[in-house]
N, C-alpha and C. Protein backbone atom coordinates (compact mmCIF):
# COMPACT_ATOMS: atom_id res chain seq x y z
N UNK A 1 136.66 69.10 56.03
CA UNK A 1 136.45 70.13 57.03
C UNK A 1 137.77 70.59 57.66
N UNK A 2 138.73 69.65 57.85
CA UNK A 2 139.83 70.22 58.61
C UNK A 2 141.36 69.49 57.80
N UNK A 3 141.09 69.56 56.36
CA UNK A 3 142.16 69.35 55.29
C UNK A 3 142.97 71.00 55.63
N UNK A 4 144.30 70.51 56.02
CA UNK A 4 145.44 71.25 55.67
C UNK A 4 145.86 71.50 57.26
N UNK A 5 145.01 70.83 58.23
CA UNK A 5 144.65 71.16 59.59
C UNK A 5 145.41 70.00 59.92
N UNK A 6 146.53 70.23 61.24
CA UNK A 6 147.33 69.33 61.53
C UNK A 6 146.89 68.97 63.77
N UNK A 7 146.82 67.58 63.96
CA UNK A 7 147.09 67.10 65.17
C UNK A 7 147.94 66.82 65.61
N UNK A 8 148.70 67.21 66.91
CA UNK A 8 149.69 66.37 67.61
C UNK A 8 149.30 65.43 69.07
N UNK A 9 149.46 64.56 68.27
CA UNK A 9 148.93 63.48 69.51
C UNK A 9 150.14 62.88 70.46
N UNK A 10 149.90 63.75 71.96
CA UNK A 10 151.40 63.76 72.79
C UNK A 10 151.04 62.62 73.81
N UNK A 11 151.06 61.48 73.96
CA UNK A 11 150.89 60.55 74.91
C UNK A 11 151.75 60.00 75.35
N UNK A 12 152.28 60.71 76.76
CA UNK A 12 153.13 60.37 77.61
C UNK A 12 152.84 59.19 78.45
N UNK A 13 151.49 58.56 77.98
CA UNK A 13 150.95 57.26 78.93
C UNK A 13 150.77 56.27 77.86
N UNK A 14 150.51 55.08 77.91
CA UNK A 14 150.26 54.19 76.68
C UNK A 14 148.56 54.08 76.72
N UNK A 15 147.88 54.29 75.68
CA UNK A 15 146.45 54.45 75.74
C UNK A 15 146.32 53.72 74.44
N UNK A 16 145.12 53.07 74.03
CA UNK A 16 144.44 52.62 72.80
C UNK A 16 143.53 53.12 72.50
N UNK A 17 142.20 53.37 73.40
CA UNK A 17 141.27 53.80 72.64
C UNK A 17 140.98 55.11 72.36
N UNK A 18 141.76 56.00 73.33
CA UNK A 18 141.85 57.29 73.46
C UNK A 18 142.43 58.07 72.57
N UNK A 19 143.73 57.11 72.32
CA UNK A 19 144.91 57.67 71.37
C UNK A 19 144.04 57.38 69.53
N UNK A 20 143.60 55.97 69.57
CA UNK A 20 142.77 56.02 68.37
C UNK A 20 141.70 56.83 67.71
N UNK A 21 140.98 57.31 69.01
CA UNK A 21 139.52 58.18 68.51
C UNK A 21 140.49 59.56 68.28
N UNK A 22 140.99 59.84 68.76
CA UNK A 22 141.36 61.52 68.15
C UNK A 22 142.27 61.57 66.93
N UNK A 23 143.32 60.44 67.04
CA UNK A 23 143.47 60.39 65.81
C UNK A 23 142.42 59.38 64.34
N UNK A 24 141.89 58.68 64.23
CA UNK A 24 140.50 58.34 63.67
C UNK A 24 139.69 59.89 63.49
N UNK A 25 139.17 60.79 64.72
CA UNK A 25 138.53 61.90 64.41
C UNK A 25 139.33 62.51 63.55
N UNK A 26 140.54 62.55 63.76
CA UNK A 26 140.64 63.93 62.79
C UNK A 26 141.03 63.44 61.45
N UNK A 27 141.35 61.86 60.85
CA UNK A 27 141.80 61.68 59.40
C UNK A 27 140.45 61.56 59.46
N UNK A 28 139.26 61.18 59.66
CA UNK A 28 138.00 61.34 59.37
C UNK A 28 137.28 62.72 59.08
N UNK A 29 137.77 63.46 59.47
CA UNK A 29 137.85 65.26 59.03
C UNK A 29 138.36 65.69 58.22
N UNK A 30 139.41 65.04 57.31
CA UNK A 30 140.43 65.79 56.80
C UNK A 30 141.96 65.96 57.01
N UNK A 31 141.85 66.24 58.67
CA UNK A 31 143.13 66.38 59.33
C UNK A 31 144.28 65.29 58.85
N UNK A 32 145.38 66.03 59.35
CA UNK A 32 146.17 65.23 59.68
C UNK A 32 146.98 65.13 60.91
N UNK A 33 147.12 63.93 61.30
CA UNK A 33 147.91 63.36 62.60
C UNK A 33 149.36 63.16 62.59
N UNK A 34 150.52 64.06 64.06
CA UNK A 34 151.54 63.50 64.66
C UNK A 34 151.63 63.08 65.92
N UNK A 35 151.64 61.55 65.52
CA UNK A 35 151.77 60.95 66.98
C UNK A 35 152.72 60.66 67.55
N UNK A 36 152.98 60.80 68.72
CA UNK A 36 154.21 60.77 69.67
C UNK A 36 153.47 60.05 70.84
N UNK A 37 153.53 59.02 70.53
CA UNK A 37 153.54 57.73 71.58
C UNK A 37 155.05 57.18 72.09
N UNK A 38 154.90 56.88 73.30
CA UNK A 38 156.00 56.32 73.45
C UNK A 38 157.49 57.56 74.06
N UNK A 39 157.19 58.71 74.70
CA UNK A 39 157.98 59.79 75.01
C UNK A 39 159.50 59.47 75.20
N UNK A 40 159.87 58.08 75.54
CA UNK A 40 161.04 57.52 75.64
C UNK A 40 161.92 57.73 74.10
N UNK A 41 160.99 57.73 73.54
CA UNK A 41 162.03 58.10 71.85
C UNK A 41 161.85 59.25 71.45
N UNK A 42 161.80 60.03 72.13
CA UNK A 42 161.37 61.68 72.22
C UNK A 42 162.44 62.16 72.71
N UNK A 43 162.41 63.83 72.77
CA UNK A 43 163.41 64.69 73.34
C UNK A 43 163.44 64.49 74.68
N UNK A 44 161.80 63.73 75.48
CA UNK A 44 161.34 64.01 76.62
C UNK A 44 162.48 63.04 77.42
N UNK A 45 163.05 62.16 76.98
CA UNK A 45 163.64 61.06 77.32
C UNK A 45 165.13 61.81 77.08
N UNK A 46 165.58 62.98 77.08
CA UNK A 46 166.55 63.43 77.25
C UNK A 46 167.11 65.11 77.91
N UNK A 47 165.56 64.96 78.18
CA UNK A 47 165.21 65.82 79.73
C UNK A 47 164.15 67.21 79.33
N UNK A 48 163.81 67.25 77.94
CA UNK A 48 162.66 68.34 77.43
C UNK A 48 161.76 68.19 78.50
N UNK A 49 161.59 69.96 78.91
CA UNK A 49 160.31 70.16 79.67
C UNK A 49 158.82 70.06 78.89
N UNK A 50 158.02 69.84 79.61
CA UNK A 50 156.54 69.59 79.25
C UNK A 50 156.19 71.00 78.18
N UNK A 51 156.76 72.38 79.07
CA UNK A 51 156.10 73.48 77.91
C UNK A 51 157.45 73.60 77.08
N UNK A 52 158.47 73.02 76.96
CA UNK A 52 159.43 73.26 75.95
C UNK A 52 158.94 72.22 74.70
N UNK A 53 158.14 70.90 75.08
CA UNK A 53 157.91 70.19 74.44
C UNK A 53 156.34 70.72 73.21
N UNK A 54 155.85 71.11 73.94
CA UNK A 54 154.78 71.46 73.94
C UNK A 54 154.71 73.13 72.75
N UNK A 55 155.85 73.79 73.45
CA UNK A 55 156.12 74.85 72.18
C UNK A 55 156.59 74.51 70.98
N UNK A 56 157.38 73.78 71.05
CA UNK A 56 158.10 73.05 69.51
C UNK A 56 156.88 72.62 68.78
N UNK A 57 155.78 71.56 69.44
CA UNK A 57 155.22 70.80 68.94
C UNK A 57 153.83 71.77 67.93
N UNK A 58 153.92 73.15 68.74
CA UNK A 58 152.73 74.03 68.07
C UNK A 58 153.32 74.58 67.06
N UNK A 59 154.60 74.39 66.65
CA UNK A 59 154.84 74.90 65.26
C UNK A 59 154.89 74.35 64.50
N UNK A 60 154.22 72.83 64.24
CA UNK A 60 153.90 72.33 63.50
C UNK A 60 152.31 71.70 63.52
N UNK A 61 151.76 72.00 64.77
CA UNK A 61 150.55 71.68 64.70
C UNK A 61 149.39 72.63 65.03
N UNK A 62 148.20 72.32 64.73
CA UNK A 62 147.77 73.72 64.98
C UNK A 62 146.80 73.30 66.35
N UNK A 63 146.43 71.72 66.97
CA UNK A 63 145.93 71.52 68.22
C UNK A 63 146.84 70.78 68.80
N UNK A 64 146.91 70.30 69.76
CA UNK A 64 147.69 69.11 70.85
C UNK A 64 146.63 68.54 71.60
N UNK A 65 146.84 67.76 71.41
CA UNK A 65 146.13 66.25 72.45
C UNK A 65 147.37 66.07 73.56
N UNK A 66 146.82 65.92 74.64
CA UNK A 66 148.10 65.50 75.35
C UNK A 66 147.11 64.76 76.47
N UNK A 67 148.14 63.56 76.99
CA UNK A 67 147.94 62.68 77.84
C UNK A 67 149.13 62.12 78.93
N UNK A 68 148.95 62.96 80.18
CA UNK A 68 150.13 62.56 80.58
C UNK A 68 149.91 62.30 82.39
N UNK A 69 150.30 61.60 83.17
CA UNK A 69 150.98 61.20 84.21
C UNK A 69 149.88 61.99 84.99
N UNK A 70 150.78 63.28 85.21
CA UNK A 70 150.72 64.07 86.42
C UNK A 70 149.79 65.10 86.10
N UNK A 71 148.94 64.77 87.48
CA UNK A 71 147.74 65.81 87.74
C UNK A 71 147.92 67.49 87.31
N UNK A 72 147.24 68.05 86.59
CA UNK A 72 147.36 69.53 85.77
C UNK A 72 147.98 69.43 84.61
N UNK A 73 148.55 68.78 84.28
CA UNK A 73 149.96 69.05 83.03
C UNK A 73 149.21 69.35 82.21
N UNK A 74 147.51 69.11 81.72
CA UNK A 74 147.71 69.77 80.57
C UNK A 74 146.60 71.74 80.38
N UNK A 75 146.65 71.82 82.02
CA UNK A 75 146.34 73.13 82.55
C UNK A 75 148.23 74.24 82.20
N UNK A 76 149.00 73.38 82.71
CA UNK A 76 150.26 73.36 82.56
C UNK A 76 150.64 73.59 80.76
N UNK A 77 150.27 72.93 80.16
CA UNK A 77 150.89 73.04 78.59
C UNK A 77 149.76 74.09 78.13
N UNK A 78 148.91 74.24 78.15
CA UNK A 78 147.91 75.55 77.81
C UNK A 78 148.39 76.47 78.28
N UNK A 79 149.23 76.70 79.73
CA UNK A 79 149.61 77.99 79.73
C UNK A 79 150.32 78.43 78.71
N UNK A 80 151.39 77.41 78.16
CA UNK A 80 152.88 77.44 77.35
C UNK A 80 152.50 77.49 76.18
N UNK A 81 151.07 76.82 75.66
CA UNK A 81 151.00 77.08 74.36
C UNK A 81 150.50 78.45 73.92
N UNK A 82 150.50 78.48 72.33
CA UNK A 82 149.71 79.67 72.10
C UNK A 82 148.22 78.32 70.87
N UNK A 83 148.33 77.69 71.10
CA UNK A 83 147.42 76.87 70.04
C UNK A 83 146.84 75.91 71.58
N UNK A 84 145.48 75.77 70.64
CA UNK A 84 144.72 74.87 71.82
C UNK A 84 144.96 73.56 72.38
N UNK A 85 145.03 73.19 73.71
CA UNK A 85 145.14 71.90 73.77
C UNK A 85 144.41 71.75 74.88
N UNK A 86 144.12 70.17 73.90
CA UNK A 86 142.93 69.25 74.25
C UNK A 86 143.26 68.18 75.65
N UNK A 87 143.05 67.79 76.67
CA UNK A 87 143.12 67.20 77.54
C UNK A 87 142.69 65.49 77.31
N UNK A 88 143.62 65.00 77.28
CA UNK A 88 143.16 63.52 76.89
C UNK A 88 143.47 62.43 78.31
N UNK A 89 143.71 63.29 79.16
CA UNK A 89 143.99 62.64 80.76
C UNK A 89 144.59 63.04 81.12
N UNK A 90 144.47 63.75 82.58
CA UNK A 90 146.13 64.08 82.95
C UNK A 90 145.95 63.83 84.65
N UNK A 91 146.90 62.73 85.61
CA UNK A 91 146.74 62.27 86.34
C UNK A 91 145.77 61.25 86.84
N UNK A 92 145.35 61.05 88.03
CA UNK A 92 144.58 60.20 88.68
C UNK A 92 143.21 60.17 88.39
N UNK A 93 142.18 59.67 87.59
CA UNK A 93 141.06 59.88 87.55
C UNK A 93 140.43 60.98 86.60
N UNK A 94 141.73 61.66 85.71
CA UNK A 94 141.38 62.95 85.35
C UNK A 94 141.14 63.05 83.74
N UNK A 95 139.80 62.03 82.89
CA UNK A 95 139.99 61.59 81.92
C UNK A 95 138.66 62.26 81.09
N UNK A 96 138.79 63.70 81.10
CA UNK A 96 137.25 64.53 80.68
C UNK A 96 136.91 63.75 79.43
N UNK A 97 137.42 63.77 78.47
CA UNK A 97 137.05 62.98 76.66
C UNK A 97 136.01 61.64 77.13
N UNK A 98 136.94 60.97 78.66
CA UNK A 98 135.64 59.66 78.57
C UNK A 98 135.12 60.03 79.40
N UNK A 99 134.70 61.31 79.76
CA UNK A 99 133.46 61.77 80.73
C UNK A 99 132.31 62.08 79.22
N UNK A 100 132.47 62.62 78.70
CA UNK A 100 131.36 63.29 77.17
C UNK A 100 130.96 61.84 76.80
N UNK A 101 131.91 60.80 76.77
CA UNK A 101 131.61 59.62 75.89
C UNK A 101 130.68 58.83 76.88
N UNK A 102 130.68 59.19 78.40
CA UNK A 102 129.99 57.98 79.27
C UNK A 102 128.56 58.89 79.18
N UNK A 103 128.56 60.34 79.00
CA UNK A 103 127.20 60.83 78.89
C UNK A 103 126.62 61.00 77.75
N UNK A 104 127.00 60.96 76.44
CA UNK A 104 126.57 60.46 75.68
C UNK A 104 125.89 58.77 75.30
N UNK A 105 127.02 57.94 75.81
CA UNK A 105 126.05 56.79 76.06
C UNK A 105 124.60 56.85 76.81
N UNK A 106 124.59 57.46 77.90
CA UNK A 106 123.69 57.52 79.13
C UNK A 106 122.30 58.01 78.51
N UNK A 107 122.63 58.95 77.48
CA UNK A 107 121.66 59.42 76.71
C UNK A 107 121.10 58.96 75.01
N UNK A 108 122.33 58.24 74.96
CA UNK A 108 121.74 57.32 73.66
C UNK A 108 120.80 56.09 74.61
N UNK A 109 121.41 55.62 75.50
CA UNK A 109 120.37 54.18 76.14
C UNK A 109 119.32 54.76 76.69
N UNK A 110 119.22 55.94 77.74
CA UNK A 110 117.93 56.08 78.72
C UNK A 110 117.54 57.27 77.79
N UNK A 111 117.42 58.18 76.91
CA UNK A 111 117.45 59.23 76.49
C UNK A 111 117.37 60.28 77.16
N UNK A 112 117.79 60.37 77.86
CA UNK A 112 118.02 61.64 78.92
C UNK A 112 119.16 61.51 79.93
N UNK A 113 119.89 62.74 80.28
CA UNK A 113 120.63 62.82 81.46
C UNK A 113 120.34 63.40 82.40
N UNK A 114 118.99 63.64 82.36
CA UNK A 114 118.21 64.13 83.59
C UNK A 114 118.42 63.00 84.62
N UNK A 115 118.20 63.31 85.93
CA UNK A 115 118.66 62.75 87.52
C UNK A 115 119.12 61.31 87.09
């Protein structure tokens, strides 16, 4: 489904299960995955801005995953991109991917997400 279709997986935070399911989803599609764990061995670690990072990274990919720190950043890298990106956390509490996954459970156990 998504052979020839490339991910960049930008995690400016250290994550496991988060960072695994999107990359898992997409070689399970077809896709293929660049992961950039670890921003310290990155450009970012030598002062690249978030949308400077973020533009480079769409010319080789055609989505971005990004996971980072500070509240908006990835309202912030959607402005800068021209390719979609996916929100994999960004700040305090701000983790939509395991919001779908806690209501999907809710509805595999009780079958409904009614009240």
């Amino acid at each position: 489904m998504l052979k020839g279709h490339v991910l960049a997986n930008l995690f400016y935070e250290p994550s496991t299960r988060t960072s695994s399911s999107f990359i898992a989803a997409m070689v399970r599609l077809g896709g293929s995955v660049i992961p950039i764990h670890g921003v310290q061995y990155s450009s970012v670690s030598k002062g690249e801005s978030l949308p400077d990072t973020v533009r480079t990274l769409e010319c080789y990919a055609d989505v971005i995953v990004l996971r980072h720190p500070e509240v908006g950043a990835s309202e912030v890298a959607a402005r800068y991109a021209s390719k979609p990106v996916i929100s994999a956390g960004d700040g305090v509490g701000e983790h939509p991917t395991q919001g779908l996954l806690d209501i999907y459970t809710i509805y595999t156990e009780l079958g409904t997400i009614d009240g």
